[in-house]
Every structure is written in structure tokens, then in C-alpha cells.
Protein backbone atom coordinates (compact mmCIF):
# COMPACT_ATOMS: atom_id res chain seq x y z
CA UNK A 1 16.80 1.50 24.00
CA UNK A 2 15.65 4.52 25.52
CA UNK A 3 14.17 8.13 26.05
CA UNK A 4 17.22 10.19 25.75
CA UNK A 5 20.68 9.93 24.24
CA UNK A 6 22.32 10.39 28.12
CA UNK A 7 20.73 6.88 29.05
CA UNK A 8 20.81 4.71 25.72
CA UNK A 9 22.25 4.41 22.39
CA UNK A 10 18.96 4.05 20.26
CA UNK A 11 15.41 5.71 20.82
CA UNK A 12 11.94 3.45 21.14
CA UNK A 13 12.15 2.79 17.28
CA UNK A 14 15.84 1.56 17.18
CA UNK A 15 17.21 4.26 15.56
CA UNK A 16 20.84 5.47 16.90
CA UNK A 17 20.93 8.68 18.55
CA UNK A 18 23.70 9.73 17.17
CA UNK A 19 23.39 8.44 13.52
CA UNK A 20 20.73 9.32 12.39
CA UNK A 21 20.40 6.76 9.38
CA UNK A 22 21.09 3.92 11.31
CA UNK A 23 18.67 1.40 12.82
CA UNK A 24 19.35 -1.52 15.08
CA UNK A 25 16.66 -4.58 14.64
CA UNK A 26 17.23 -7.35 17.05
CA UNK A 27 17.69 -8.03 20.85
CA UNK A 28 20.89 -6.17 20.90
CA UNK A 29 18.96 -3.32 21.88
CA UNK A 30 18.03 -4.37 25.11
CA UNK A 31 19.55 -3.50 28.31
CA UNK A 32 19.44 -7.45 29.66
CA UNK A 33 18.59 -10.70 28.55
CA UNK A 34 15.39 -11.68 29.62
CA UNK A 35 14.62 -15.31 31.14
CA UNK A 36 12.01 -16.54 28.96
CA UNK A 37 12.10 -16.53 25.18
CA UNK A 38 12.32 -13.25 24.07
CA UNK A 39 11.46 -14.16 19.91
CA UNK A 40 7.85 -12.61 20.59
CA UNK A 41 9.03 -9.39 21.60
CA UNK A 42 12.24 -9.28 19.15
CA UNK A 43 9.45 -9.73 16.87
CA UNK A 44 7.26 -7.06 17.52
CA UNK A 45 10.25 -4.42 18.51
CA UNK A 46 11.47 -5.49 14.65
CA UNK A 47 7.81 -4.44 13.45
CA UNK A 48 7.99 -1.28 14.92
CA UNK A 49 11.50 -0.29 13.86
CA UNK A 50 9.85 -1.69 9.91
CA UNK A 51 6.64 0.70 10.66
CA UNK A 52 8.40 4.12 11.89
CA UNK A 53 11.23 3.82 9.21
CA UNK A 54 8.66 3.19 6.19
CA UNK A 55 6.58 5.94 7.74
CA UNK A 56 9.09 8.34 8.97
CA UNK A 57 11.70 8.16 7.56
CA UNK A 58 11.29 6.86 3.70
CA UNK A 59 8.61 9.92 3.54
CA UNK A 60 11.73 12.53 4.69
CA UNK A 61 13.89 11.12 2.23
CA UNK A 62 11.30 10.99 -0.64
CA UNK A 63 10.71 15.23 -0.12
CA UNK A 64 14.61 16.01 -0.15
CA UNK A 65 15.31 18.69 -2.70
CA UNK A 66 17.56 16.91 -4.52
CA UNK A 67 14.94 14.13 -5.56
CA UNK A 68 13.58 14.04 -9.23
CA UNK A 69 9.90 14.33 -8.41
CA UNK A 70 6.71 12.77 -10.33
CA UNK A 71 3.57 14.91 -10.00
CA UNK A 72 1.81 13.12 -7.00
CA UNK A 73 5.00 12.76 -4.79
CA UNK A 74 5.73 17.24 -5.58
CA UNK A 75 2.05 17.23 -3.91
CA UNK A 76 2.53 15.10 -1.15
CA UNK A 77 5.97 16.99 -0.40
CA UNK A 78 4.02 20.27 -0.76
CA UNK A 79 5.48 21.29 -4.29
CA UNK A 80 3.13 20.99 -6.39
């Protein structure tokens, strides 16, 4: 987990740099093991991933083109 694609292999919300579609929830993203429990923070990482693909990216896939629209989702893509 990381800033850039040189330095890690998904970005702050678990999503690989590389494929775009795919998300990794879990403590395989980070760099070490930690010496406590880290359940509260695989926890709260897992939230985040939930939050930015529900708000990012469910909202780019509702507006593609190819998408049978109903009347409030051609307004919130801008087609109305």
C-alpha cells in the first residue's frame, strides 16, 4: 500500500495499480506484520476500501455509455 505504483502494488484504498478493477481487502496489503493485533486496523483499512469503491467506483460504472439508464441515474450522470 502506497503513493505511487514505483513503491507499492495497491494505492491508500486497496485498489491495484495496475488493474484497475481489482481491490485487495485484508492485511496482505501491508508492507510488515505488525506486533500487536492488527484486526482493528484490518478493520478499518477494509471500511475504507468498502467506502471509496461504493463511492468511486460503483458511481463510474453506473454513468458508462453502455448502461440502460432510468431517468434519475441519466441526471446524476449528466444526461438528462
Amino acid at each position: 500500500m502506497g503513493r505511487s505504483a514505483a513503491d507499492s502494488v495497491v494505492n491508500q484504498y486497496g485498489q491495484h495499480w495496475q488493474v484497475p478493477n481489482l481491490f485487495i481487502v485484508g492485511a496482505s496489503t501491508f508492507p510488515q506484520n505488525p506486533a500487536p493485533n492488527p484486526t482493528p486496523t484490518v478493520v478499518a483499512v477494509a471500511y475504507r476500501t468498502a467506502d471509496a469503491v461504493i463511492d468511486h467506483y460503483l458511481n463510474i460504472l453506473r454513468c458508462l455509455p453502455s448502461m440502460n439508464f432510468s431517468a434519475v441515474q441519466r441526471r446524476r450522470c449528466g444526461r438528462a
